[in-house]
C-alpha atoms as a PDB file:
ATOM      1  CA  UNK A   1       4.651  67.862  45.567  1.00  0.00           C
ATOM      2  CA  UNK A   2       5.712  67.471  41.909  1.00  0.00           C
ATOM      3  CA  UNK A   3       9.470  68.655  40.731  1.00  0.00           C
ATOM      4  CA  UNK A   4       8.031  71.853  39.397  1.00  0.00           C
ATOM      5  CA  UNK A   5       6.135  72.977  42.439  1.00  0.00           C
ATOM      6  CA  UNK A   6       9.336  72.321  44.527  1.00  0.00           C
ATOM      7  CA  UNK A   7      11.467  74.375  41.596  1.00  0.00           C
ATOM      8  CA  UNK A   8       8.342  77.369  41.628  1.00  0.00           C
ATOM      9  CA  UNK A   9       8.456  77.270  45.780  1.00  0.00           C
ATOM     10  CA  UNK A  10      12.658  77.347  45.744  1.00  0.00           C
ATOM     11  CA  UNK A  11      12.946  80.035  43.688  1.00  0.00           C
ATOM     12  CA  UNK A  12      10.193  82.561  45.572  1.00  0.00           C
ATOM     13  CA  UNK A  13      11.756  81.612  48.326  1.00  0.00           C
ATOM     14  CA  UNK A  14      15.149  82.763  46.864  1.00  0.00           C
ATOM     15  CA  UNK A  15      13.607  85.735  45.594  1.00  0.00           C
ATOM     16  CA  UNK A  16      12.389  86.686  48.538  1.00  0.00           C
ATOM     17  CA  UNK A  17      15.434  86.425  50.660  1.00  0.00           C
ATOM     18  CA  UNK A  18      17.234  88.379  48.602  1.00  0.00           C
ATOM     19  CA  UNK A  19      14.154  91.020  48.955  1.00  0.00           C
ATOM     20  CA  UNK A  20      14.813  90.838  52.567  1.00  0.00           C
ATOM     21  CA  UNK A  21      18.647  91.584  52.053  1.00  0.00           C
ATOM     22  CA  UNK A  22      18.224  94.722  50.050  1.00  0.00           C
ATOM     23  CA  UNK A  23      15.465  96.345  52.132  1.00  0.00           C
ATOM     24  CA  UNK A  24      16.160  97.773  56.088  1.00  0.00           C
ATOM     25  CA  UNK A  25      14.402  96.899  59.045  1.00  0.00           C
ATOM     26  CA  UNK A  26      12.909 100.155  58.851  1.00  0.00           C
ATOM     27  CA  UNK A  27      11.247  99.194  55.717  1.00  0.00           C
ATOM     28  CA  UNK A  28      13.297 101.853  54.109  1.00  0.00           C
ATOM     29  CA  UNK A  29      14.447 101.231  50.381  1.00  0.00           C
ATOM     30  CA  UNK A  30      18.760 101.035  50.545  1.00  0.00           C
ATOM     31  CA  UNK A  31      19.599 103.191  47.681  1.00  0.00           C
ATOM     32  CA  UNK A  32      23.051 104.594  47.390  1.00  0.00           C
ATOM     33  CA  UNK A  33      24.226 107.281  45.097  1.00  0.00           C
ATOM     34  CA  UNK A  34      27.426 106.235  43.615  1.00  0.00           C
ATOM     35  CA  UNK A  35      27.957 109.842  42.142  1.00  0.00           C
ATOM     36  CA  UNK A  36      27.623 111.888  45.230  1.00  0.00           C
ATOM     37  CA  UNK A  37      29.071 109.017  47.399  1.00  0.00           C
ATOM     38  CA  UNK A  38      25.911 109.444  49.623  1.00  0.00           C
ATOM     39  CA  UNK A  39      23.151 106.754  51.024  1.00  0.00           C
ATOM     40  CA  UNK A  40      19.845 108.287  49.533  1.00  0.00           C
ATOM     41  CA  UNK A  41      17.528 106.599  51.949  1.00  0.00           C
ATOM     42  CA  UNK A  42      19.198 108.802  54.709  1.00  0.00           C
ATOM     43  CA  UNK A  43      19.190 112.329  53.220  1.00  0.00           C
ATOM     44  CA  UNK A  44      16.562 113.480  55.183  1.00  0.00           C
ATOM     45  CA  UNK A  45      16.414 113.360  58.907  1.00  0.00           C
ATOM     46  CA  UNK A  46      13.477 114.055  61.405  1.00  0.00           C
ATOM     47  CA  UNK A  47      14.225 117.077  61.506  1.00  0.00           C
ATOM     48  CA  UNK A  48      13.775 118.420  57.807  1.00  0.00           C
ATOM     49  CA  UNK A  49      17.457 118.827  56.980  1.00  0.00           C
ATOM     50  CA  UNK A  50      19.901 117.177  54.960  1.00  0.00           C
ATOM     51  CA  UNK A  51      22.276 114.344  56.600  1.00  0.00           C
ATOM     52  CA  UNK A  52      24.647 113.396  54.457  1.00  0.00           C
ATOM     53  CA  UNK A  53      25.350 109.955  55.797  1.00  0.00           C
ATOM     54  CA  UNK A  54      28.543 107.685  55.654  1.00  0.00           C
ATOM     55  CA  UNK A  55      28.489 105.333  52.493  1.00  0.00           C
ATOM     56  CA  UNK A  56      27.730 102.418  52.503  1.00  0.00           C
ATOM     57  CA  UNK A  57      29.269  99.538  54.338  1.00  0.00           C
ATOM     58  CA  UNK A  58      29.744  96.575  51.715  1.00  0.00           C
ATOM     59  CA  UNK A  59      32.632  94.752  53.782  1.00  0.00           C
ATOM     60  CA  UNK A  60      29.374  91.509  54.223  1.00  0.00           C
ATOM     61  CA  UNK A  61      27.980  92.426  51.041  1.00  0.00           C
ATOM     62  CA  UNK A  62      30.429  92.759  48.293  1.00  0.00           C
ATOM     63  CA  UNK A  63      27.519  92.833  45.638  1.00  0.00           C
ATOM     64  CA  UNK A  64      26.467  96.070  47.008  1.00  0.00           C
ATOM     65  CA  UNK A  65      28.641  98.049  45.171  1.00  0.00           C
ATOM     66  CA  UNK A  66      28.140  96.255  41.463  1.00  0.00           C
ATOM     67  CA  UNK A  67      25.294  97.086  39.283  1.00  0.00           C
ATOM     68  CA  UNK A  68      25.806  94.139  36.974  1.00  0.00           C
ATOM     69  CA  UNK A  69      28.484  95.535  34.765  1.00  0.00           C
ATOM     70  CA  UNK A  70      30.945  92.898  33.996  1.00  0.00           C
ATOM     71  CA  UNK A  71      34.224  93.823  34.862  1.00  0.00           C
ATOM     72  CA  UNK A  72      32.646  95.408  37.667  1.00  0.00           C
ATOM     73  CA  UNK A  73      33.508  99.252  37.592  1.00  0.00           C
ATOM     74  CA  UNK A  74      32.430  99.371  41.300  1.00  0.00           C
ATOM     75  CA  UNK A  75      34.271  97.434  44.011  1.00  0.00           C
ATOM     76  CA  UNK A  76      33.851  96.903  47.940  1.00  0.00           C
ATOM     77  CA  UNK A  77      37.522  98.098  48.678  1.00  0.00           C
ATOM     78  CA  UNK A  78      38.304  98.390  52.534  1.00  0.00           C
ATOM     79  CA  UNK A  79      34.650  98.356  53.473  1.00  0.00           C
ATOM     80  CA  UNK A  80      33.784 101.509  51.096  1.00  0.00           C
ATOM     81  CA  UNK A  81      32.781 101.174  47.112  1.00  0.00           C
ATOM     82  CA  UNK A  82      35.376 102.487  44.905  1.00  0.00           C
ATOM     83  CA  UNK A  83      35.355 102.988  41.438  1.00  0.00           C
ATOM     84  CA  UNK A  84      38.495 101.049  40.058  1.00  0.00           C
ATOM     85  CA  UNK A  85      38.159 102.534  36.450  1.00  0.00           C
ATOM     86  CA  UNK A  86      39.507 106.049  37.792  1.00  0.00           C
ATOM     87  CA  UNK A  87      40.622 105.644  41.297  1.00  0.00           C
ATOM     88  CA  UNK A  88      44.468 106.179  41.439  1.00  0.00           C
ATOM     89  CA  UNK A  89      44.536 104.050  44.850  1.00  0.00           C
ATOM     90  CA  UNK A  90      42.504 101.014  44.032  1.00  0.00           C
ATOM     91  CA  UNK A  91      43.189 101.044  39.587  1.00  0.00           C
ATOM     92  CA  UNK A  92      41.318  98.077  38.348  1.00  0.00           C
ATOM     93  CA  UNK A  93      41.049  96.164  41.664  1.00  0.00           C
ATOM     94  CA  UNK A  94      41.396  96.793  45.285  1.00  0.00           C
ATOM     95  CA  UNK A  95      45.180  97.563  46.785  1.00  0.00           C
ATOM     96  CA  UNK A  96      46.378  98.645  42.493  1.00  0.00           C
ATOM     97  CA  UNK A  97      48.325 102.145  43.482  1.00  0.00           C
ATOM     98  CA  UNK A  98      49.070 104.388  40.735  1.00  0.00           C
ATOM     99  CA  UNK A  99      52.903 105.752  40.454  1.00  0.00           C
ATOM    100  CA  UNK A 100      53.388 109.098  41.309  1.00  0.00           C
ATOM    101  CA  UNK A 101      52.643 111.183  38.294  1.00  0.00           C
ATOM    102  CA  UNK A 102      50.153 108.206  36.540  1.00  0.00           C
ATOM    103  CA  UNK A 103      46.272 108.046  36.612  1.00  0.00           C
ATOM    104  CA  UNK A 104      43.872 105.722  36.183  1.00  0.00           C
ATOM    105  CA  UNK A 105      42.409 105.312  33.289  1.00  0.00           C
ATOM    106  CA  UNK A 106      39.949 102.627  32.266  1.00  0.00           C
ATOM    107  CA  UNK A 107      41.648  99.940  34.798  1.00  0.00           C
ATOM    108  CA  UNK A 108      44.825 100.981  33.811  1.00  0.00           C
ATOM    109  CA  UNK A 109      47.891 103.121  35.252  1.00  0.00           C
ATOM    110  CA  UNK A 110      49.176 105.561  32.672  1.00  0.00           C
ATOM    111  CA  UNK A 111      51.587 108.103  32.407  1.00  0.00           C
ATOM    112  CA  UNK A 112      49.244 111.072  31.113  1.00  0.00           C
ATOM    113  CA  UNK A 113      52.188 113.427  30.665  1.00  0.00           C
ATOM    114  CA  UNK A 114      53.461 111.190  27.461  1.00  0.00           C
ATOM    115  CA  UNK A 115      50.976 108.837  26.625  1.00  0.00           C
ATOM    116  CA  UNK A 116      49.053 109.678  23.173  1.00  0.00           C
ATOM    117  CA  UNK A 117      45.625 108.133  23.885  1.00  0.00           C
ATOM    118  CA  UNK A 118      45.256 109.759  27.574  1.00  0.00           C
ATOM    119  CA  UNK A 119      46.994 113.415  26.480  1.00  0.00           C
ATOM    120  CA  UNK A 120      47.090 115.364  30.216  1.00  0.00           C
ATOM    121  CA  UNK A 121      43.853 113.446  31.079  1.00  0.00           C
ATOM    122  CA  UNK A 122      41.851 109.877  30.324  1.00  0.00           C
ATOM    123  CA  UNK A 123      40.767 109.850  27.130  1.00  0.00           C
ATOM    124  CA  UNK A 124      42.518 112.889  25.398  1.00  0.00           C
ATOM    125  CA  UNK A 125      43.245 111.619  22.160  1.00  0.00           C
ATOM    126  CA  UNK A 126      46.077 113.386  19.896  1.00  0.00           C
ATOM    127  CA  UNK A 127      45.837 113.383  16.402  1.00  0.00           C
ATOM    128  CA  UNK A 128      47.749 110.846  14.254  1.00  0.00           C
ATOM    129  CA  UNK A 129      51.460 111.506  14.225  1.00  0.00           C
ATOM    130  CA  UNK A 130      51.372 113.880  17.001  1.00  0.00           C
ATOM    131  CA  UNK A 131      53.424 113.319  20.692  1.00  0.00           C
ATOM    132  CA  UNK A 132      52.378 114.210  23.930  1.00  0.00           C
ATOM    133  CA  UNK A 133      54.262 116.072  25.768  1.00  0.00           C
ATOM    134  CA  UNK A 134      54.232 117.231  29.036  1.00  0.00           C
ATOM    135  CA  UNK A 135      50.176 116.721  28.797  1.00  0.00           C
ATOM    136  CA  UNK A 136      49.767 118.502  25.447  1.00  0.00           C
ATOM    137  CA  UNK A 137      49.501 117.243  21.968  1.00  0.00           C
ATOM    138  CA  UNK A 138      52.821 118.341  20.087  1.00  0.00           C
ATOM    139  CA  UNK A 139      51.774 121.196  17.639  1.00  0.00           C
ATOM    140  CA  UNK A 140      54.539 120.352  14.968  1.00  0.00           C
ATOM    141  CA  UNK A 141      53.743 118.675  11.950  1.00  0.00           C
ATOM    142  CA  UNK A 142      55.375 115.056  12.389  1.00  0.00           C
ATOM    143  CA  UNK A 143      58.446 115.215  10.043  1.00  0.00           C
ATOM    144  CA  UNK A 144      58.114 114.426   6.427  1.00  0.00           C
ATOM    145  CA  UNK A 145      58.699 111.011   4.617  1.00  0.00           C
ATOM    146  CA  UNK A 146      61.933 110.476   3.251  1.00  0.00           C
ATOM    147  CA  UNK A 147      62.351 110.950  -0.711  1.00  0.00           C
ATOM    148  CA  UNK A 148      62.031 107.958  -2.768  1.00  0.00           C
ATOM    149  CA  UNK A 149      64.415 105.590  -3.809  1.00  0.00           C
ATOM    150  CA  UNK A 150      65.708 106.828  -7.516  1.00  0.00           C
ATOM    151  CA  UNK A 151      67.312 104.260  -9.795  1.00  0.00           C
ATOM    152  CA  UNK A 152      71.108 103.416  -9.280  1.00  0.00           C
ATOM    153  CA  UNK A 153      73.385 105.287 -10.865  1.00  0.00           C
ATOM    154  CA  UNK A 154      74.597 104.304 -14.184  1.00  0.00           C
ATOM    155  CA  UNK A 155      78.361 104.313 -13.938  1.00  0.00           C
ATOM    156  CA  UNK A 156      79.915 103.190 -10.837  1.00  0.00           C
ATOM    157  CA  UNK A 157      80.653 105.347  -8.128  1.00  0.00           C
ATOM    158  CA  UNK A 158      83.454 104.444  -7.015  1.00  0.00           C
ATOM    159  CA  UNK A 159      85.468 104.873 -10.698  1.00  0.00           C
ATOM    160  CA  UNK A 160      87.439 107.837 -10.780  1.00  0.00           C
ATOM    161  CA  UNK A 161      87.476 109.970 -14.112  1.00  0.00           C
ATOM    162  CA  UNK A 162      90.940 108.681 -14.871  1.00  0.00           C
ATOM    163  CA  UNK A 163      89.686 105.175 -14.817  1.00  0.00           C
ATOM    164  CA  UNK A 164      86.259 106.102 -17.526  1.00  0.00           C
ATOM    165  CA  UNK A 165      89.389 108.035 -19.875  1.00  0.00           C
ATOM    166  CA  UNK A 166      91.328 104.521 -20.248  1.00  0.00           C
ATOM    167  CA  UNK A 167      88.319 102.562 -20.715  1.00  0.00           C
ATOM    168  CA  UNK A 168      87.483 104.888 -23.828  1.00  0.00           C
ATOM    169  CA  UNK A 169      90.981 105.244 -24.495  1.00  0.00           C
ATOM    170  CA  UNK A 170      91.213 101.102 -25.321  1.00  0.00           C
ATOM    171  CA  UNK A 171      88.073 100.920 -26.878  1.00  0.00           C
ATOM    172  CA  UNK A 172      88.624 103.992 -29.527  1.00  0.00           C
ATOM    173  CA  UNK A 173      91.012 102.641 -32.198  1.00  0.00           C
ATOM    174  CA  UNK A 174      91.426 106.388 -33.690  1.00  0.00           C
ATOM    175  CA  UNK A 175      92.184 107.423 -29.947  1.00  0.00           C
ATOM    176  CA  UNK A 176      95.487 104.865 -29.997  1.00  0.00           C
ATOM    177  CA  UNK A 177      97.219 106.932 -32.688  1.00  0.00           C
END
């Protein structure tokens, strides 16, 4: 057997293990819902009626709960898949608890009652210049700038009027008489 029939033969045989892995003994497709949180290939049950069946067990197969998405925004977290982008119990991986009044949001634990870019929920956005507060978007106007710098003063600020007098007193000769 030549190095490419052994490659050709390896790899079928790979593929076909990991057919083998993804289908039941049944014969039955494993699909799993990740919005509903249900196994698909179980809805329906012998007797016509809908089973809605525990999810599905990934604590020996990890890669069950990842649909190729790099980082992963499903994870096999205590034998159940979680999403870690907005799960305030697993946030970004497994065991990452959120603080009591924070959310997760995008892998991250934030404070939604003050943070700008995740106003009062992920992704709430205030405009430019404007605080959150307490989970809203501040409706006053963000102060104004200050006023320009103006050029200094001419005369000195800290010469008295007295002091300006003598000074045109010595330099007037008239002034002397």
């Amino acid at each position: 057997m030549t190095l490419q029939a052994q490659s050709l033969a390896f790899v079928t045989l790979l593929v076909l293990l990991l057919l083998v892995m993804i289908i039941k003994i049944e014969g039955k497709l494993l699909v799993y819902d990740y919005g509903n949180d249900i196994n698909v290939s179980e809805v329906n049950d012998e007797e016509g009626g809908v089973n809605k069946a525990a999810p599905v067990k990934c604590r020996n197969r990890p890669f069950a709960c990842s649909k190729g998405e790099f980082p992963p925004r499903f994870m096999c977290c205590k034998n159940h898949c979680v999403d870690v982008t907005s799960n305030t119990s697993n946030c970004g991986l497994c065991g990452i608890r959120c603080r009591f009044n924070f959310k997760c949001c995008n892998y991250l634990c934030v404070n939604t009652n003050i943070n700008p870019l995740n106003c009062g929920r992920c992704g709430r956005v205030c405009p430019f210049g404007r605080l959150c507060l307490f989970g809203l978007c501040a409706f006053q106007e963000p102060s104004p700038l200050p006023p320009p710098l103006t050029e200094p003063p001419t005369s000195m600020p800290h010469q008295n009027a007295s002091q300006v007098l003598n000074h045109q007193y010595l330099k007037d000769p008239s002034a002397m008489e």
